[in-house]
Every structure is written in structure tokens, then in C-alpha cells.
C-alpha atoms as a PDB file:
ATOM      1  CA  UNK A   1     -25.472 -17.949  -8.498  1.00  0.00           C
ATOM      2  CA  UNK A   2     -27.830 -14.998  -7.551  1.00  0.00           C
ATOM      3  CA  UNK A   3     -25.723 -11.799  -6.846  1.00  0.00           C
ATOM      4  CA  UNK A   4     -26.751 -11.669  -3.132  1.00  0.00           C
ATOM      5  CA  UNK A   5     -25.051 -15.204  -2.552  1.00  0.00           C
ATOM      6  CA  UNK A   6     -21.841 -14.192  -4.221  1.00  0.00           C
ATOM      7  CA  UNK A   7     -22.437 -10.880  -1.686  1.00  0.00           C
ATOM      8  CA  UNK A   8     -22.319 -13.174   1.445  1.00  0.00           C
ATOM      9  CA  UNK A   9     -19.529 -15.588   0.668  1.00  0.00           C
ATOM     10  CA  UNK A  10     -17.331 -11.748   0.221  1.00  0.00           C
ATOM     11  CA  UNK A  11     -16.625  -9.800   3.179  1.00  0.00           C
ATOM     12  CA  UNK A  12     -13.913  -7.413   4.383  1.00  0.00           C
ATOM     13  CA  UNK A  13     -11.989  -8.479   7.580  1.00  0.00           C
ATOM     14  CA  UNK A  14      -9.206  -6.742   9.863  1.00  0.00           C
ATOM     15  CA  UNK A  15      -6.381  -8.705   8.770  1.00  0.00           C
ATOM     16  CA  UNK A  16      -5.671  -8.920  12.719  1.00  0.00           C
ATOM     17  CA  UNK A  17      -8.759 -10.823  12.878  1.00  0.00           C
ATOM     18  CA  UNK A  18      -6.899 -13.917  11.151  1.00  0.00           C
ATOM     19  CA  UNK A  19      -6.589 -16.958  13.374  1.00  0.00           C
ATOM     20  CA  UNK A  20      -2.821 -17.503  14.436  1.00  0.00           C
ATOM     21  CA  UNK A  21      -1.180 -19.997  12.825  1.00  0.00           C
ATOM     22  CA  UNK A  22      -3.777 -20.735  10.869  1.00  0.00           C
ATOM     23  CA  UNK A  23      -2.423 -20.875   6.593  1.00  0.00           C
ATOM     24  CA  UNK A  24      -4.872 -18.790   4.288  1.00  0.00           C
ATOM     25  CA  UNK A  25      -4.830 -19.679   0.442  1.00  0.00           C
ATOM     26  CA  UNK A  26      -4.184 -16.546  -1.426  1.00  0.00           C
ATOM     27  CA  UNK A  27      -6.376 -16.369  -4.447  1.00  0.00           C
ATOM     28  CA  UNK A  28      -5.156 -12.822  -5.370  1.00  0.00           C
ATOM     29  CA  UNK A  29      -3.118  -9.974  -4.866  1.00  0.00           C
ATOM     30  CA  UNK A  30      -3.253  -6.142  -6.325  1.00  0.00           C
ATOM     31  CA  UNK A  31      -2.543  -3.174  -5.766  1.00  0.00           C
ATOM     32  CA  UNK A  32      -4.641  -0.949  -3.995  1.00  0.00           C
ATOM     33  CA  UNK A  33      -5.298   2.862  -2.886  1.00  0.00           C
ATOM     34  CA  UNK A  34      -6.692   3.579   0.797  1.00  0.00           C
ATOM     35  CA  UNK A  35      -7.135   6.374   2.547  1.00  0.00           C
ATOM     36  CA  UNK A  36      -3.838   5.675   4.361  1.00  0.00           C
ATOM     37  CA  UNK A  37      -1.803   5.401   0.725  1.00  0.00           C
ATOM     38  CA  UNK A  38      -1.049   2.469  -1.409  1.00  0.00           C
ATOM     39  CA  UNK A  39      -1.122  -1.326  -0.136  1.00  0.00           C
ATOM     40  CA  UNK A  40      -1.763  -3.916  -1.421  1.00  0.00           C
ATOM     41  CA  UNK A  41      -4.944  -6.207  -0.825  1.00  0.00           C
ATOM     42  CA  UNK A  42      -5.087  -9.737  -0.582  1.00  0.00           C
ATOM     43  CA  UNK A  43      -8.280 -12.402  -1.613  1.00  0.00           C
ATOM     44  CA  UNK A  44      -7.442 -15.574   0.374  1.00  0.00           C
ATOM     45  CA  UNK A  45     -10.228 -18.322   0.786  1.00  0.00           C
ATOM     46  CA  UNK A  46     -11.276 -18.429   4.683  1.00  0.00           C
ATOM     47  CA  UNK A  47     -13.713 -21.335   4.218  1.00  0.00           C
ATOM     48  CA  UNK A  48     -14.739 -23.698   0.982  1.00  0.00           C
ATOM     49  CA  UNK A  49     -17.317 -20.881  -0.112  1.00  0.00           C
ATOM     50  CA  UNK A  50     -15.753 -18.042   1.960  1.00  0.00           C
ATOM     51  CA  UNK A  51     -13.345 -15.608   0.907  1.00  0.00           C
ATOM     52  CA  UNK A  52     -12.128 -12.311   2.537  1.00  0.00           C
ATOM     53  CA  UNK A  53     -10.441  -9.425   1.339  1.00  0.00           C
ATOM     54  CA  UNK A  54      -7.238  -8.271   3.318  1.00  0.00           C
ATOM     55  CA  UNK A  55      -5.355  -5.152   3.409  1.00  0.00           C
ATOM     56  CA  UNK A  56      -2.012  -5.790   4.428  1.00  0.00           C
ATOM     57  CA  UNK A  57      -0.037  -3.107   6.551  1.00  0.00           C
ATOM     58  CA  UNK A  58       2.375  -1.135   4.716  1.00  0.00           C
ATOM     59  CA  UNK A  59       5.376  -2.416   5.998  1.00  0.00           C
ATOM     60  CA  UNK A  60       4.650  -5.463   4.068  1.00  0.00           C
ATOM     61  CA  UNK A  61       3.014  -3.929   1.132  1.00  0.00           C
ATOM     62  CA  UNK A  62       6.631  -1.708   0.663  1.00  0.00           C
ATOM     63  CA  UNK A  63       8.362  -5.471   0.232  1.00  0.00           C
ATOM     64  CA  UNK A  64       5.727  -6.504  -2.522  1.00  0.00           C
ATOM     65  CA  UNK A  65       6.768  -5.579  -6.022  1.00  0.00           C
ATOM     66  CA  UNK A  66       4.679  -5.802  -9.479  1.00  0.00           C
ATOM     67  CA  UNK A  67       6.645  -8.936  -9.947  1.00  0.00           C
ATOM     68  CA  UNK A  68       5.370 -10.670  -6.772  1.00  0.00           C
ATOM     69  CA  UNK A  69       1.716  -9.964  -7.217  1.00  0.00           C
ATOM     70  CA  UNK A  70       2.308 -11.352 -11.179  1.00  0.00           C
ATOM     71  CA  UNK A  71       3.552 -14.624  -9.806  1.00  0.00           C
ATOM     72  CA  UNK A  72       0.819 -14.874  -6.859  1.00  0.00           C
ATOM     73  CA  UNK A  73      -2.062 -14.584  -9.833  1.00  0.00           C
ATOM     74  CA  UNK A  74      -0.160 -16.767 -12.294  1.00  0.00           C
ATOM     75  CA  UNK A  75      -1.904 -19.700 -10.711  1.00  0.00           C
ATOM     76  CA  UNK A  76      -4.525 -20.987 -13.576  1.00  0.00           C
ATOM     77  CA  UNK A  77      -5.920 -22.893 -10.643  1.00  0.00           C
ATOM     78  CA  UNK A  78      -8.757 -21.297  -7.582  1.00  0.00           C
ATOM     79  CA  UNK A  79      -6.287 -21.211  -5.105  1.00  0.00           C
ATOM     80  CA  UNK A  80      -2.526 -19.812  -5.487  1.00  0.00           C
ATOM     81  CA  UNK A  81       0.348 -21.664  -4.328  1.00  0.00           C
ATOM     82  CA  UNK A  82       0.932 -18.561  -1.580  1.00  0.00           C
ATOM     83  CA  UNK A  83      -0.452 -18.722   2.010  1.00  0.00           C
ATOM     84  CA  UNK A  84      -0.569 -15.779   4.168  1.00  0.00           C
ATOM     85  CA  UNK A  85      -0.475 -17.274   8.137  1.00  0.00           C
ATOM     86  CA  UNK A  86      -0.534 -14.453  11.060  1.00  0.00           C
ATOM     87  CA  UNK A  87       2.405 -15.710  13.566  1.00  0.00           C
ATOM     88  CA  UNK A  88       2.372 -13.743  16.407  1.00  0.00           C
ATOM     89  CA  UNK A  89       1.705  -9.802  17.514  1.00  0.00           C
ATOM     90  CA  UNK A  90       5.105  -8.065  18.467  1.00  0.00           C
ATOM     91  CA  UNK A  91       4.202  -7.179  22.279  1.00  0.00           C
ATOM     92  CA  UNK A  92       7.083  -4.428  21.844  1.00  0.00           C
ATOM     93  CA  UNK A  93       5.694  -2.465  19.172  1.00  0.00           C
ATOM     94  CA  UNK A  94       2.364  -3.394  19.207  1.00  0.00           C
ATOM     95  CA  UNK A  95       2.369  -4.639  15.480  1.00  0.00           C
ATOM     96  CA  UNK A  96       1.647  -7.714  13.954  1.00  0.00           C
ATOM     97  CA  UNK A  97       3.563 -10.579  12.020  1.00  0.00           C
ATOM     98  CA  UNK A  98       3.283 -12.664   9.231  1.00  0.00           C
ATOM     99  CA  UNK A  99       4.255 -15.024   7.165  1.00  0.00           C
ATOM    100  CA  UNK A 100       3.799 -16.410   3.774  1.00  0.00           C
ATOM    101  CA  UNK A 101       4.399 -20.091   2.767  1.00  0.00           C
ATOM    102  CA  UNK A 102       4.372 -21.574  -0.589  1.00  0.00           C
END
């Protein structure tokens, strides 16, 4: 595949851009550094030849050890056995919440 294919079938989204309720395969997870601090970002498949990378807020990235992200890429397969699906947005704090389903 010609390097500007594998270009389009990448591309960086808001993770508040997910649909709701909608389960996203989760083909890896690492650690990351942003200008905010350290997260941790997420390649889930969005379509058969579509993947996006996610950062997820801190709040969850705090909760996701070395351990977790091992077991997420253990998966000898394309897809892990980990969804990420965005619930809801918390009207209160203006935040918003997920979920992950194996």
C-alpha cells in the first residue's frame, strides 16, 4: 500500500467527537506525552480501513497502569478484545464519560 493511502485511513480525532453509544475496537494503547502531561493514546478502528488515534482525558489515563495497556496489546489478532464506547457528557461538570467493554 502506497504511503499516502496508509496516510488517509490515519487521522487524529477529538475523542468527544466519538458517536455515543457507539463500541470502538481498541487496536492499541501507549503511553504518551502532550503538551498537557502524560496520557495515554488509544488506536481503535472507526471503519473497516479507518482507524483514529485518541487521547484520552487524564482522569482516565491516571486509572490506566503499564499492566492494562500490556493486556490491551496482548491481542495477536487486528482488533483487541477492549472497546472504548462514549456514554454520555456529565451536564454538571461539563466532562465526558466512558466506558470500556470487553
Amino acid at each position: 500500500m502506497e504511503l499516502h493511502a496508509k496516510f488517509l485511513q490515519v487521522s487524529s480525532r477529538e475523542i468527544r467527537d466519538l458517536k455515543v453509544n457507539t463500541k470502538y475496537p481498541i487496536i492499541r494503547a501507549e503511553r504518551a506525552m502532550t503538551h498537557l502531561g502524560h496520557t495515554v493514546l488509544l488506536t481503535v478502528l472507526d471503519a473497516p480501513n479507518s482507524v483514529l488515534k485518541l487521547f484520552l482525558p487524564k482522569r482516565y489515563a491516571r486509572v490506566v497502569s503499564d499492566t492494562d495497556i500490556v493486556h490491551i496489546n496482548m491481542n495477536p489478532e487486528f482488533h483487541s478484545n477492549f472497546h472504548i464506547v462514549h456514554i454520555n457528557m456529565n451536564p454538571e461538570f461539563h466532562s465526558l464519560i466512558f466506558t470500556l467493554y470487553t
